[in-house]
PDB file of N, CA and C in Angstrom:
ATOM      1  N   UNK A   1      -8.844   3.229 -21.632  1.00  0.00           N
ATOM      2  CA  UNK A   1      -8.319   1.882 -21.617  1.00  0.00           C
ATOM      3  C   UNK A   1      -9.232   1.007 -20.756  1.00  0.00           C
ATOM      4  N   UNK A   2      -9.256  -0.118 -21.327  1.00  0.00           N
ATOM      5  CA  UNK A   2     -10.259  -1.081 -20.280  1.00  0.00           C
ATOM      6  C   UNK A   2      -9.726  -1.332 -19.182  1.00  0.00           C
ATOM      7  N   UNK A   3     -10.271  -1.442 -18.029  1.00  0.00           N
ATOM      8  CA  UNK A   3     -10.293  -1.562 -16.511  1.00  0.00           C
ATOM      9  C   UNK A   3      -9.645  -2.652 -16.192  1.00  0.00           C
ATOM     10  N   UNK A   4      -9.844  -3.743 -16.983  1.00  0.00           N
ATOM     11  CA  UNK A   4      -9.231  -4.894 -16.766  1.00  0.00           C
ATOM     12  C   UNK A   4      -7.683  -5.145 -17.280  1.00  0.00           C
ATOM     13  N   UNK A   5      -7.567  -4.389 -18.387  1.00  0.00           N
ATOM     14  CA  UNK A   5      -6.384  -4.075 -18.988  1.00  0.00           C
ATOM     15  C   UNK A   5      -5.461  -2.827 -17.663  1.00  0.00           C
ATOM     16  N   UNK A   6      -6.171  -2.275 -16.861  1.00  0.00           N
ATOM     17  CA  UNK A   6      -5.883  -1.942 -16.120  1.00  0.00           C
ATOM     18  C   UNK A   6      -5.157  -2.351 -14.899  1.00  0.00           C
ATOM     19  N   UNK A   7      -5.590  -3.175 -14.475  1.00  0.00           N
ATOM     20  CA  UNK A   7      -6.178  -4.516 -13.253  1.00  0.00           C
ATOM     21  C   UNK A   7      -4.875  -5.293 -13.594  1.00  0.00           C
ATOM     22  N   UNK A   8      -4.483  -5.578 -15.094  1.00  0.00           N
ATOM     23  CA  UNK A   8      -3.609  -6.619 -15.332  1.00  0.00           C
ATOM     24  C   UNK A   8      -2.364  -5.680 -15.463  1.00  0.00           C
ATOM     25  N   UNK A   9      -1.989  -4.864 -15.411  1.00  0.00           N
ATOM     26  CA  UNK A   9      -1.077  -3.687 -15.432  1.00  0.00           C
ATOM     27  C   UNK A   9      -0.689  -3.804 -13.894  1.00  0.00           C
ATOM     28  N   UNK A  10      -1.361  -3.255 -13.265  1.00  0.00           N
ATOM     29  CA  UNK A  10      -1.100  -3.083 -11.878  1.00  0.00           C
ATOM     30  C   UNK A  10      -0.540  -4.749 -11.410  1.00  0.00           C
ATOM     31  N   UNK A  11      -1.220  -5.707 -11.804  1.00  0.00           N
ATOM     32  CA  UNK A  11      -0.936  -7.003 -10.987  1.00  0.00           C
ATOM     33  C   UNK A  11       0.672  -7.008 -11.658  1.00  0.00           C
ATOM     34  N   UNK A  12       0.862  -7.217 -12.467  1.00  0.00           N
ATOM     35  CA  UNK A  12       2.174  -7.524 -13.556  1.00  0.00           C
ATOM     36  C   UNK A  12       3.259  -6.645 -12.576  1.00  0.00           C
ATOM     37  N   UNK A  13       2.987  -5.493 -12.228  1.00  0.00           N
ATOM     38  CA  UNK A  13       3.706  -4.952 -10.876  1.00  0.00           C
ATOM     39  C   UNK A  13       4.012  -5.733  -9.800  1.00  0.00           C
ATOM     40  N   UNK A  14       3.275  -6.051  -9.536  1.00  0.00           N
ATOM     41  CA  UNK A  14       2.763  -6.856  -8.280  1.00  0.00           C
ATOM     42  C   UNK A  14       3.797  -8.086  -8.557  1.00  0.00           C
ATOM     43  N   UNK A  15       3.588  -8.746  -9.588  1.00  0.00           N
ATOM     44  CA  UNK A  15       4.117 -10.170  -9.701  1.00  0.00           C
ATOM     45  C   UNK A  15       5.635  -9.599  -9.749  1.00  0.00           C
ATOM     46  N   UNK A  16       5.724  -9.193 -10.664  1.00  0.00           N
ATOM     47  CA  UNK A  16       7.754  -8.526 -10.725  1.00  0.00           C
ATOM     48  C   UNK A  16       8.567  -8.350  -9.412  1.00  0.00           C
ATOM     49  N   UNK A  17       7.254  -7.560  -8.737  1.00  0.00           N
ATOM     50  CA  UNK A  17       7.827  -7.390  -6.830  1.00  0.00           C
ATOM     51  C   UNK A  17       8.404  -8.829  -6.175  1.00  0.00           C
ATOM     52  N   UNK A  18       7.293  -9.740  -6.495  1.00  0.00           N
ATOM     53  CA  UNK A  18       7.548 -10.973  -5.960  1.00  0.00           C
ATOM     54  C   UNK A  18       8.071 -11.498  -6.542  1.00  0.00           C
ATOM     55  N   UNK A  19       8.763 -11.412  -7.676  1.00  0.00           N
ATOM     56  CA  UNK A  19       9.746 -12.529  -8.372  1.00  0.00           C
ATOM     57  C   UNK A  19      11.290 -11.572  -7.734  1.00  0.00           C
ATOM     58  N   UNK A  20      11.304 -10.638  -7.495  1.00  0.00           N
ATOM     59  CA  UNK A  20      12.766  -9.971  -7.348  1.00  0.00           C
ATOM     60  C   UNK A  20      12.668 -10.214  -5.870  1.00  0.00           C
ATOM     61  N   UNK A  21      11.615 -10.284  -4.879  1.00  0.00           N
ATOM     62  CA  UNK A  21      11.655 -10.388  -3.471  1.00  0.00           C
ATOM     63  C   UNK A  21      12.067 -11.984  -3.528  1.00  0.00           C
ATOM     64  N   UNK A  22      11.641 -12.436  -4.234  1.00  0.00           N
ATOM     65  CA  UNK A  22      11.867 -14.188  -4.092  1.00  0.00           C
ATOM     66  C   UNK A  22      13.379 -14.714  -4.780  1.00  0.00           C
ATOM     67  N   UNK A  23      13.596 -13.978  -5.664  1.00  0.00           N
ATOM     68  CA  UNK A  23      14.819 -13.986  -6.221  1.00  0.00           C
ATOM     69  C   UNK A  23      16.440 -13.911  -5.096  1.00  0.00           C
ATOM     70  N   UNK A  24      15.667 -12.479  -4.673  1.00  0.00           N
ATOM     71  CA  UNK A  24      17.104 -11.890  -4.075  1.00  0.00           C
ATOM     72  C   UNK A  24      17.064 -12.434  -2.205  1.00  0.00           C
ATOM     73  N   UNK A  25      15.783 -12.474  -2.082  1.00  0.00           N
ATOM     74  CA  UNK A  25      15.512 -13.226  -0.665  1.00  0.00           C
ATOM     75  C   UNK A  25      15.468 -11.941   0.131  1.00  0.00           C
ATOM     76  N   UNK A  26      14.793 -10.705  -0.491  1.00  0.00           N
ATOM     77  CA  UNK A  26      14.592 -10.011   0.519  1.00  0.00           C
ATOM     78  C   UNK A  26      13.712  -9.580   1.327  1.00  0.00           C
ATOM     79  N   UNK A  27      13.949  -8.364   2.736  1.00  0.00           N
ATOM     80  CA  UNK A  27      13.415  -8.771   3.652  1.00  0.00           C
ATOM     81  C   UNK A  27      11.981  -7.897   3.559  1.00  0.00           C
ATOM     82  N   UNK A  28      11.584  -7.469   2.560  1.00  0.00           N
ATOM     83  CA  UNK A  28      10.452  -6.620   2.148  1.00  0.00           C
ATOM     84  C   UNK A  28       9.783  -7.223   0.818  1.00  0.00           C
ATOM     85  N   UNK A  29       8.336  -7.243   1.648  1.00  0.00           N
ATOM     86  CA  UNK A  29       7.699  -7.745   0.577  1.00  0.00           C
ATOM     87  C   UNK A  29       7.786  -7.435  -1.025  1.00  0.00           C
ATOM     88  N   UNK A  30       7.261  -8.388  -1.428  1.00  0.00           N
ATOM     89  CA  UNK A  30       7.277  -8.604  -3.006  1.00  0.00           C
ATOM     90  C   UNK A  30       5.942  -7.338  -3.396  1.00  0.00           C
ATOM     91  N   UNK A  31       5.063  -7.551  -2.327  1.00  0.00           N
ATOM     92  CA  UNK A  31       4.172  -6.460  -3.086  1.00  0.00           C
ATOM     93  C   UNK A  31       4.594  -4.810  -3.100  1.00  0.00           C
ATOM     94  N   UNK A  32       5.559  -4.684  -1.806  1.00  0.00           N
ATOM     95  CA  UNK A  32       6.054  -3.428  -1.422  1.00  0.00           C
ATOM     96  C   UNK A  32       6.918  -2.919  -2.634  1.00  0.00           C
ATOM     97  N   UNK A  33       7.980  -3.873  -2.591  1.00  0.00           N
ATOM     98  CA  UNK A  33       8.803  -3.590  -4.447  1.00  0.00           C
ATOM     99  C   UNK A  33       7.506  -3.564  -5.561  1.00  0.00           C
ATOM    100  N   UNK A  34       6.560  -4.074  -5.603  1.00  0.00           N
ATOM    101  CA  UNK A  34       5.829  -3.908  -6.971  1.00  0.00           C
ATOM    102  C   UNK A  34       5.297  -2.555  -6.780  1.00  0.00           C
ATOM    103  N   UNK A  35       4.987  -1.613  -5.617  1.00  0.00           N
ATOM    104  CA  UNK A  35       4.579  -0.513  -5.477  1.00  0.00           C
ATOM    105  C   UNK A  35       5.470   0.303  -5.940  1.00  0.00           C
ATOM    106  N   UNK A  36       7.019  -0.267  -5.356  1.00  0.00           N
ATOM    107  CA  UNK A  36       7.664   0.920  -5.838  1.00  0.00           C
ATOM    108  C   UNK A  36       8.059   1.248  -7.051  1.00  0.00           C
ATOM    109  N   UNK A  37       8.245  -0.004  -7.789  1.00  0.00           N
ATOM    110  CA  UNK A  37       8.202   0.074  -9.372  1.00  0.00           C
ATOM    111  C   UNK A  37       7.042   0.950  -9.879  1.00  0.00           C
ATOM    112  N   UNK A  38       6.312   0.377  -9.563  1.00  0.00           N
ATOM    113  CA  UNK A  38       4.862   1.073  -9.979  1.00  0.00           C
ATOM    114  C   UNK A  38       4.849   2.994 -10.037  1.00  0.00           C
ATOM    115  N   UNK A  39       5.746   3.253  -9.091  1.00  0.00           N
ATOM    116  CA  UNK A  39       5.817   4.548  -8.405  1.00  0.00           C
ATOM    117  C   UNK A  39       6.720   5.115  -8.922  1.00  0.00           C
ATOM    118  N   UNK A  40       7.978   4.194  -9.559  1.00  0.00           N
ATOM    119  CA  UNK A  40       9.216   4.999 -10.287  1.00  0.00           C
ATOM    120  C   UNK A  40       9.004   5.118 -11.741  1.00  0.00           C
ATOM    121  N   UNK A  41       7.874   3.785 -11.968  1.00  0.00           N
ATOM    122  CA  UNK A  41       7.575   4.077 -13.318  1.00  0.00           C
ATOM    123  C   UNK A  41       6.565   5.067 -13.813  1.00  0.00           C
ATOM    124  N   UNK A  42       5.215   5.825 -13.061  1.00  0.00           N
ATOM    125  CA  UNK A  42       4.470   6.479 -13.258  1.00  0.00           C
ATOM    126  C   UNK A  42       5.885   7.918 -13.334  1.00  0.00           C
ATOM    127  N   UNK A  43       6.537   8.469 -12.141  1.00  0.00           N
ATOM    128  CA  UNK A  43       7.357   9.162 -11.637  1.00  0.00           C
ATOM    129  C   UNK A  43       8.316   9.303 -13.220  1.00  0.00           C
ATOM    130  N   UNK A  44       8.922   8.600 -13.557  1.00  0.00           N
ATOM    131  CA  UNK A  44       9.373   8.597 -14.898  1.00  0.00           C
ATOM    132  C   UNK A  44       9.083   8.508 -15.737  1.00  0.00           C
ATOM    133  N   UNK A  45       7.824   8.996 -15.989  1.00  0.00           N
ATOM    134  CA  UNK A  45       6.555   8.682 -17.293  1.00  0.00           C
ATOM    135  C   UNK A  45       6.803   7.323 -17.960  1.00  0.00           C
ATOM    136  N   UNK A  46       7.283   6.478 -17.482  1.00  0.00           N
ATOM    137  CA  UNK A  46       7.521   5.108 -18.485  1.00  0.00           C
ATOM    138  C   UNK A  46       5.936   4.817 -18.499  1.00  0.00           C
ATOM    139  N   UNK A  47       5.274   4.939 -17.572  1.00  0.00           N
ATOM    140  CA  UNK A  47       3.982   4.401 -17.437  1.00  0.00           C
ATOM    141  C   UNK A  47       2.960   5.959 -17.390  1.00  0.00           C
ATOM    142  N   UNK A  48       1.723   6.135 -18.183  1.00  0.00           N
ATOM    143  CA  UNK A  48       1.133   7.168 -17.921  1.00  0.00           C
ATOM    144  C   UNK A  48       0.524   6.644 -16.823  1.00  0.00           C
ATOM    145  N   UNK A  49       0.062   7.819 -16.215  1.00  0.00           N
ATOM    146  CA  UNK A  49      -1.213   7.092 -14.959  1.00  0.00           C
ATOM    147  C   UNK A  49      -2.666   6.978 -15.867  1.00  0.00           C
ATOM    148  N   UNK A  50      -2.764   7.660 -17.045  1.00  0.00           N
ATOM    149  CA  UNK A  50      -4.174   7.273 -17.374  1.00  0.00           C
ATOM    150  C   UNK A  50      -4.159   5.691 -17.597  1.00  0.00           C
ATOM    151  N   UNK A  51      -3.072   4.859 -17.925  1.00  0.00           N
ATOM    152  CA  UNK A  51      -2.908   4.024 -17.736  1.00  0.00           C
ATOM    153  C   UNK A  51      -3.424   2.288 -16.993  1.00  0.00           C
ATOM    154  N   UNK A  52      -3.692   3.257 -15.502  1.00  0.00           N
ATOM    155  CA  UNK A  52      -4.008   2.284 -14.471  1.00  0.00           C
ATOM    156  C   UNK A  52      -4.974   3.137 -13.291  1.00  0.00           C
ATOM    157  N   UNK A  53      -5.513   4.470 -13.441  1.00  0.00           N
ATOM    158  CA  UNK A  53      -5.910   5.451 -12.969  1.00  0.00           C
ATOM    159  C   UNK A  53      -7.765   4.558 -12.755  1.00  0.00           C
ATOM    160  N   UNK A  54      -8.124   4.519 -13.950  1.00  0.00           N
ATOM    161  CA  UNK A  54      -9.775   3.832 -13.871  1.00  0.00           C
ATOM    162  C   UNK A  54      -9.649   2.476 -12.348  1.00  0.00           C
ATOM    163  N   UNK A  55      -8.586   1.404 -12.560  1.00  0.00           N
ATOM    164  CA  UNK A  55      -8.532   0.559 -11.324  1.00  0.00           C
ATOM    165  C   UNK A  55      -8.222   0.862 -10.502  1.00  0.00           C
ATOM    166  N   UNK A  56      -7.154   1.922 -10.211  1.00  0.00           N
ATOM    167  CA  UNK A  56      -6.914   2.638  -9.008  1.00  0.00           C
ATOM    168  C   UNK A  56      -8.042   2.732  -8.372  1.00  0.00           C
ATOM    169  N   UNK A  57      -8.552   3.807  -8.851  1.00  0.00           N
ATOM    170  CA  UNK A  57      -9.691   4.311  -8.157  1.00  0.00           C
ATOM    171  C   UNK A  57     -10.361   3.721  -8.056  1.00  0.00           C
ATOM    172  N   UNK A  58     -10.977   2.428  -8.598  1.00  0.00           N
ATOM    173  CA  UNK A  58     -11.805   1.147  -7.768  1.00  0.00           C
ATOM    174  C   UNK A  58     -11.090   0.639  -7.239  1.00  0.00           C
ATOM    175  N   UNK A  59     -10.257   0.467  -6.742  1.00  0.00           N
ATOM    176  CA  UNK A  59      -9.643   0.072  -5.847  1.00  0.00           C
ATOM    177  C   UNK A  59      -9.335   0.682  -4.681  1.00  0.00           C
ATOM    178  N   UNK A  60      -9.073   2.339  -5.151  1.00  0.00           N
ATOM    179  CA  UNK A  60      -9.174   3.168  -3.652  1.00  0.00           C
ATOM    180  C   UNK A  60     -10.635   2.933  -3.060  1.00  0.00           C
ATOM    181  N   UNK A  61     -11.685   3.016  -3.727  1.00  0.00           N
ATOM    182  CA  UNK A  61     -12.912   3.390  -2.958  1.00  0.00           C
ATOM    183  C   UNK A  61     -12.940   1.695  -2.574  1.00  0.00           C
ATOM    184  N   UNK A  62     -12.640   1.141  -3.087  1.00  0.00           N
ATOM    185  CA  UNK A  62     -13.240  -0.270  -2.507  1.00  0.00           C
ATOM    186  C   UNK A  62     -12.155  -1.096  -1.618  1.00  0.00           C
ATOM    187  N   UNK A  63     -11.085  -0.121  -0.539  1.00  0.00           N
ATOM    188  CA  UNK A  63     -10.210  -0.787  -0.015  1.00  0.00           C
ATOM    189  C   UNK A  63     -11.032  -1.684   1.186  1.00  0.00           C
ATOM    190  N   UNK A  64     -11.768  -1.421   1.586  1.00  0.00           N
ATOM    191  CA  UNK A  64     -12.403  -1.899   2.623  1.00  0.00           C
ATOM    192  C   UNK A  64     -12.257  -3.712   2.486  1.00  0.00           C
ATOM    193  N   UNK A  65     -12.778  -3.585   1.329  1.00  0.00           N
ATOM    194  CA  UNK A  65     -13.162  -5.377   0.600  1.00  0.00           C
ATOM    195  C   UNK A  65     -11.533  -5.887   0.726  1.00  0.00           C
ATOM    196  N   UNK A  66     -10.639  -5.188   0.584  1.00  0.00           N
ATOM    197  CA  UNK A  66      -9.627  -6.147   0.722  1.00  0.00           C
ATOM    198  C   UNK A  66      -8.843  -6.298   1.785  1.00  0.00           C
ATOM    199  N   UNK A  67      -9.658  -6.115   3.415  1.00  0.00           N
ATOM    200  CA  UNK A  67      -9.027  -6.036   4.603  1.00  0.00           C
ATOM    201  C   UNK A  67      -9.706  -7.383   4.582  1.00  0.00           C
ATOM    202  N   UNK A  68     -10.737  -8.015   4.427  1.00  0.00           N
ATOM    203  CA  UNK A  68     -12.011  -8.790   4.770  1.00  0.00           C
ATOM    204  C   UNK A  68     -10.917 -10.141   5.133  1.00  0.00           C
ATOM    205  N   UNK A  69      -9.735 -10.585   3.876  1.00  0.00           N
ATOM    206  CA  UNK A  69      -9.182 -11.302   3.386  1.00  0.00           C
ATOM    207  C   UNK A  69      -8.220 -11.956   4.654  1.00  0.00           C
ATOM    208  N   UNK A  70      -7.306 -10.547   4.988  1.00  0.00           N
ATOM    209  CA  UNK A  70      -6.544  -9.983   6.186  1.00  0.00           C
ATOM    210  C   UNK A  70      -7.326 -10.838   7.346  1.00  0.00           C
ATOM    211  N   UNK A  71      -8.115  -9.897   7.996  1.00  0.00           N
ATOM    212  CA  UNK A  71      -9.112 -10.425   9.035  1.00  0.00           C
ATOM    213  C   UNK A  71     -10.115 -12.064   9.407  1.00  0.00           C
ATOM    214  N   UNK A  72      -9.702 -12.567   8.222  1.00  0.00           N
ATOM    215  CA  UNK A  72     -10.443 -14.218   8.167  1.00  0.00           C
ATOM    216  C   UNK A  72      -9.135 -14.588   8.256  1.00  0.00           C
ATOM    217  N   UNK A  73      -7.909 -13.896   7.747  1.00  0.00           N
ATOM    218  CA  UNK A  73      -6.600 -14.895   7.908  1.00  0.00           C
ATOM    219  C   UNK A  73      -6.102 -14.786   9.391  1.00  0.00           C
ATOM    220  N   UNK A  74      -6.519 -13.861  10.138  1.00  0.00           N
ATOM    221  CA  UNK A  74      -5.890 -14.194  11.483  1.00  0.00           C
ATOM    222  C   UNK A  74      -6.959 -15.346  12.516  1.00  0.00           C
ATOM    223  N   UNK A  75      -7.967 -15.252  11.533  1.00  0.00           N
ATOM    224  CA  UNK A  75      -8.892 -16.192  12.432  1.00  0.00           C
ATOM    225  C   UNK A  75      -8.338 -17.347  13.335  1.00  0.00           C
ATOM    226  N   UNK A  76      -7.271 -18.148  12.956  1.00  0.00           N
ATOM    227  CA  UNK A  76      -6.933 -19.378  13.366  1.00  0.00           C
ATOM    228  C   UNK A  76      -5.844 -18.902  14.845  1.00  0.00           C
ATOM    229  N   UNK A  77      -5.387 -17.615  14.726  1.00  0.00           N
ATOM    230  CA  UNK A  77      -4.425 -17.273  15.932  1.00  0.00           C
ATOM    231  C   UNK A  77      -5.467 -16.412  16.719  1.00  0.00           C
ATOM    232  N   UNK A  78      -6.297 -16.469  16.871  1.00  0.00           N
ATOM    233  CA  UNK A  78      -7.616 -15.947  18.000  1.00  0.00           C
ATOM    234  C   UNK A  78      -6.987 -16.274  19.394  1.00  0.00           C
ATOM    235  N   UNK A  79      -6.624 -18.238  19.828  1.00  0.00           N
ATOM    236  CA  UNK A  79      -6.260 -17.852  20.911  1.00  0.00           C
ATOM    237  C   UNK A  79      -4.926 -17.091  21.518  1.00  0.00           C
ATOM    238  N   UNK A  80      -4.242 -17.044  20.165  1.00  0.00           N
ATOM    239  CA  UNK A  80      -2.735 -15.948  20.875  1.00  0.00           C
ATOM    240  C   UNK A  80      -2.954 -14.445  20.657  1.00  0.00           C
ATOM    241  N   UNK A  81      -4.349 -14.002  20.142  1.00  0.00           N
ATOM    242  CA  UNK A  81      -4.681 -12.575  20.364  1.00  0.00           C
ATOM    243  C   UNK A  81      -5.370 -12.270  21.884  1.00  0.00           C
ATOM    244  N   UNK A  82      -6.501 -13.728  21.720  1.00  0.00           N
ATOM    245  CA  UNK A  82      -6.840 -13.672  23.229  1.00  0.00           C
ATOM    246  C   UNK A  82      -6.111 -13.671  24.298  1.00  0.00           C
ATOM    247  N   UNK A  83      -5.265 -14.429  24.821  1.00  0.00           N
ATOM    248  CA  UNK A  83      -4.312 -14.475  25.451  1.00  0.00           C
ATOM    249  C   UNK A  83      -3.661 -13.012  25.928  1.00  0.00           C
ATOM    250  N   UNK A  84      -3.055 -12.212  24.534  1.00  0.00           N
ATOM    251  CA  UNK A  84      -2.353 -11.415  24.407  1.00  0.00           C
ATOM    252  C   UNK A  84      -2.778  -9.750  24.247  1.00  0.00           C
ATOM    253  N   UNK A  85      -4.281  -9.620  24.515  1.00  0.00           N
ATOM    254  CA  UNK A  85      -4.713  -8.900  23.901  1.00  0.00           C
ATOM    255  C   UNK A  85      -4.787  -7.501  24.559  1.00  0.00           C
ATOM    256  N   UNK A  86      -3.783  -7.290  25.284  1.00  0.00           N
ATOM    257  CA  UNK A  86      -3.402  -5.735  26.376  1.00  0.00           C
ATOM    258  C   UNK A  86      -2.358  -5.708  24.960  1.00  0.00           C
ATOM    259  N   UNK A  87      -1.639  -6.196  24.945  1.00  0.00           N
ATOM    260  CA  UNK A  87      -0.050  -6.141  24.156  1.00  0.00           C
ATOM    261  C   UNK A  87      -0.793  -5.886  23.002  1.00  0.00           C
ATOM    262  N   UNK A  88      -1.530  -6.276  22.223  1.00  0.00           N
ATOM    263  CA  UNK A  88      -2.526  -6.578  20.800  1.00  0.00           C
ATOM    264  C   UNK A  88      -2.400  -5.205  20.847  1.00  0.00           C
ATOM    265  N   UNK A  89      -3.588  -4.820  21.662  1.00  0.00           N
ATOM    266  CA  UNK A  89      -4.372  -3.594  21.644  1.00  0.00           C
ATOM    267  C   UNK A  89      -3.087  -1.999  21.720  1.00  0.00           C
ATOM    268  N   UNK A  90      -2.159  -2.175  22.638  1.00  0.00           N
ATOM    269  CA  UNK A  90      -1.441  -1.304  22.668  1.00  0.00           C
ATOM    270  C   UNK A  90      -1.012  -0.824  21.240  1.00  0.00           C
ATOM    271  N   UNK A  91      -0.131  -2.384  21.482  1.00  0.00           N
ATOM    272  CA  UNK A  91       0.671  -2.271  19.639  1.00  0.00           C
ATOM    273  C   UNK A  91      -0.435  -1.800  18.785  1.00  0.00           C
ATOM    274  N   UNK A  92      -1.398  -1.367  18.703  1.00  0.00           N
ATOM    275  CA  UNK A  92      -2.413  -1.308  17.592  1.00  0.00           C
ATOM    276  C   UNK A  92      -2.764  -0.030  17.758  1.00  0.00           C
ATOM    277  N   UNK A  93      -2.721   0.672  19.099  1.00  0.00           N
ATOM    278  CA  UNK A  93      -3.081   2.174  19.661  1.00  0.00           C
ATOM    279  C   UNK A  93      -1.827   3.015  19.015  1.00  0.00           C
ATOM    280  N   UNK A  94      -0.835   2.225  19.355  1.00  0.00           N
ATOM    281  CA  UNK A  94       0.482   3.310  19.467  1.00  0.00           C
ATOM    282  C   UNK A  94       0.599   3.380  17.698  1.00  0.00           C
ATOM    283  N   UNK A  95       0.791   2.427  17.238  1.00  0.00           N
ATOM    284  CA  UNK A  95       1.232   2.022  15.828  1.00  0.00           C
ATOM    285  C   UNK A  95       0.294   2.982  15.321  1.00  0.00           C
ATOM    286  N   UNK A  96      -0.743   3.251  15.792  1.00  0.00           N
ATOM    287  CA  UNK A  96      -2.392   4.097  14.608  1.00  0.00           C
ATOM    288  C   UNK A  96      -1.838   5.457  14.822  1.00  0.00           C
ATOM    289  N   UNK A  97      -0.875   5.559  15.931  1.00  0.00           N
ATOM    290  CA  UNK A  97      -0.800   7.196  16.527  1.00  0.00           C
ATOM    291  C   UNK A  97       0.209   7.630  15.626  1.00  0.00           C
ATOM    292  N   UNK A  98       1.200   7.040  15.336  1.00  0.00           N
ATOM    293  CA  UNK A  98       2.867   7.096  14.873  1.00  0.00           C
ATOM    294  C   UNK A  98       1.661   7.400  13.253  1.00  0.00           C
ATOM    295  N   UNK A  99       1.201   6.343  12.825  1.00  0.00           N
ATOM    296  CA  UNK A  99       0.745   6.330  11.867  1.00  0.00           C
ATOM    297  C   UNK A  99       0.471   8.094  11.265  1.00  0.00           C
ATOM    298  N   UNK A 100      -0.633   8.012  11.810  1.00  0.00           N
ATOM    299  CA  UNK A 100      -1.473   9.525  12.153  1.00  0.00           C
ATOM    300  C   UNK A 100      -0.323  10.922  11.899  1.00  0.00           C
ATOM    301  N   UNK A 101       0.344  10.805  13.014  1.00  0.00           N
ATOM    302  CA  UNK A 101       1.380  12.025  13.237  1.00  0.00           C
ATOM    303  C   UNK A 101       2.340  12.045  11.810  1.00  0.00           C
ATOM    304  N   UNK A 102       2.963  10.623  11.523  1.00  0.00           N
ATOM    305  CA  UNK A 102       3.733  10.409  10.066  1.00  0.00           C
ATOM    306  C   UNK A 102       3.076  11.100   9.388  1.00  0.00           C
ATOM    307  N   UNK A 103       1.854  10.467   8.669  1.00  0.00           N
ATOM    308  CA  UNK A 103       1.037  10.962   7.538  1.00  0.00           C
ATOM    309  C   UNK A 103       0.742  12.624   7.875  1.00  0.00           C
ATOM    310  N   UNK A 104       0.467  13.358   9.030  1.00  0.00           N
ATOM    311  CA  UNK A 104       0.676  14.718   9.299  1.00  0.00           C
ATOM    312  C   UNK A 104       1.627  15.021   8.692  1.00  0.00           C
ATOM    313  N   UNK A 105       2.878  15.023   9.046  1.00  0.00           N
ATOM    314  CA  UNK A 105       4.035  15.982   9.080  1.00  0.00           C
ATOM    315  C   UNK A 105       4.359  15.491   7.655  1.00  0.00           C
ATOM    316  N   UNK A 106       3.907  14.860   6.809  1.00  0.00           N
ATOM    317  CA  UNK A 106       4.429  14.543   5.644  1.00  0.00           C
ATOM    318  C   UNK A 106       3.585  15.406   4.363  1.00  0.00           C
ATOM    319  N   UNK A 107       2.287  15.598   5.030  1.00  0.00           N
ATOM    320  CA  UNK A 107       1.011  16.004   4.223  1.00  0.00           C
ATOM    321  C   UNK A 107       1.138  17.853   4.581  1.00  0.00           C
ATOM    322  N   UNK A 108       1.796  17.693   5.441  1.00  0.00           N
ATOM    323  CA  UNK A 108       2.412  19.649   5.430  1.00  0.00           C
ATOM    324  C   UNK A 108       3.161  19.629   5.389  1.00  0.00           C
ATOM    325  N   UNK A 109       4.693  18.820   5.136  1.00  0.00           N
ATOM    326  CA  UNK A 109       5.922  18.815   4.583  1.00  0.00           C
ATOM    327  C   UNK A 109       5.174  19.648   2.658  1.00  0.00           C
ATOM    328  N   UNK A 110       4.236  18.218   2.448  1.00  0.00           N
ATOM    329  CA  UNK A 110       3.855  18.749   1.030  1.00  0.00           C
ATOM    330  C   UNK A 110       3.410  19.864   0.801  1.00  0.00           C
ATOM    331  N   UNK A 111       2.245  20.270   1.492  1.00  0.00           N
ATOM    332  CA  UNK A 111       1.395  20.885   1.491  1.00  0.00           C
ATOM    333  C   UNK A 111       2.377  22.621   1.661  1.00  0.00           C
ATOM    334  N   UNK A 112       3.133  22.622   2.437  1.00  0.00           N
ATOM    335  CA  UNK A 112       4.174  23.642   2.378  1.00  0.00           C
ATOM    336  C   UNK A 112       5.116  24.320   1.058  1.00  0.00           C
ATOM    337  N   UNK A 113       5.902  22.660   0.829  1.00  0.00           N
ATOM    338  CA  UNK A 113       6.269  22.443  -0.462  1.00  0.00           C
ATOM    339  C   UNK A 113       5.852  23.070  -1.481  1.00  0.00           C
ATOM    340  N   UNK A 114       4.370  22.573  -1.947  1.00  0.00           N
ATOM    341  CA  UNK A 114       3.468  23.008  -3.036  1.00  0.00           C
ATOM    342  C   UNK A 114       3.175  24.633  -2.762  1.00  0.00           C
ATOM    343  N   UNK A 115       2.978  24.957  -1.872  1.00  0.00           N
ATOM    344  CA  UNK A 115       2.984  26.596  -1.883  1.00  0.00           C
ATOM    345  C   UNK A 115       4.095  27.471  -2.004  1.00  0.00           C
ATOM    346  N   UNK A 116       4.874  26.755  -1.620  1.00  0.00           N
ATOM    347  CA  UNK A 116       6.698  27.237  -2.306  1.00  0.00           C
ATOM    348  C   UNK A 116       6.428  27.738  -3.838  1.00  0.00           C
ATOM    349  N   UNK A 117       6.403  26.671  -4.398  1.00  0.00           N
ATOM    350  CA  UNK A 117       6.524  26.282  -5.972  1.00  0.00           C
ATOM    351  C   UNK A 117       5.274  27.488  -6.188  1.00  0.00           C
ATOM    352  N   UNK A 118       3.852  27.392  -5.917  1.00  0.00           N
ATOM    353  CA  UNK A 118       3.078  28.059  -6.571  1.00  0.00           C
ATOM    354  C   UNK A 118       3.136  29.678  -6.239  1.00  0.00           C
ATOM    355  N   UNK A 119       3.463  29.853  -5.199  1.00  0.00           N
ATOM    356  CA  UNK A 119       4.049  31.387  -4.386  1.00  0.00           C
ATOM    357  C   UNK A 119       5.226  32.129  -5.607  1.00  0.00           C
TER     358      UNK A 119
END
């Protein structure tokens, strides 16, 4: 399937998130619901992944390019990072750690899991 036909698959997710986040007024993003659709529909074969699999994966390898976006948008609050930037830095240490340890215990939750099943 073409990449772009791809690209427009995945966004159409994306947009649905934000019409039901904007709809219902809730407190999680519109893109977060388009993930999870995205996730119940692969999960329920409504959607194959060969589907959207070719943009994925330009998109995994090329996440970098879409922090760039992120990082020019905080430009204008520089002086309340400066100001703030013991508190910045913490919140940013601790949050990477929680991060870290989550993604652990979840990746040998699986990783356990999957040897269940194949055992």
């Amino acid at each position: 399937m073409n990449i772009l036909v791809q690209f427009f698959i995945i966004l159409v997710y994306s947009f649905v998130g934000d019409i039901i986040h904007t709809t219902f007024n809730l407190p999680i993003p519109g893109s977060i619901i388009g993930l999870v659709l995205l996730f119940i529909s692969l999960k329920t074969k409504v959607l194959k992944l060969e589907s959207i699999e070719r943009a994925g994966n330009w998109l995994k390898s090329n996440m970098a390019l879409l922090f760039v976006p992120i990082t020019v948008g905080i430009m204008p609050y520089f002086n309340v990072i400066q100001k703030n930037w013991v508190e910045v830095t913490l919140i940013m240490v601790i949050s990477t750690i929680i991060t870290y340890l989550v993604t652990a215990f979840i990746a040998e939750y699986i990783l356990k899991k999957e040897d269940k099943k194949n055992a």
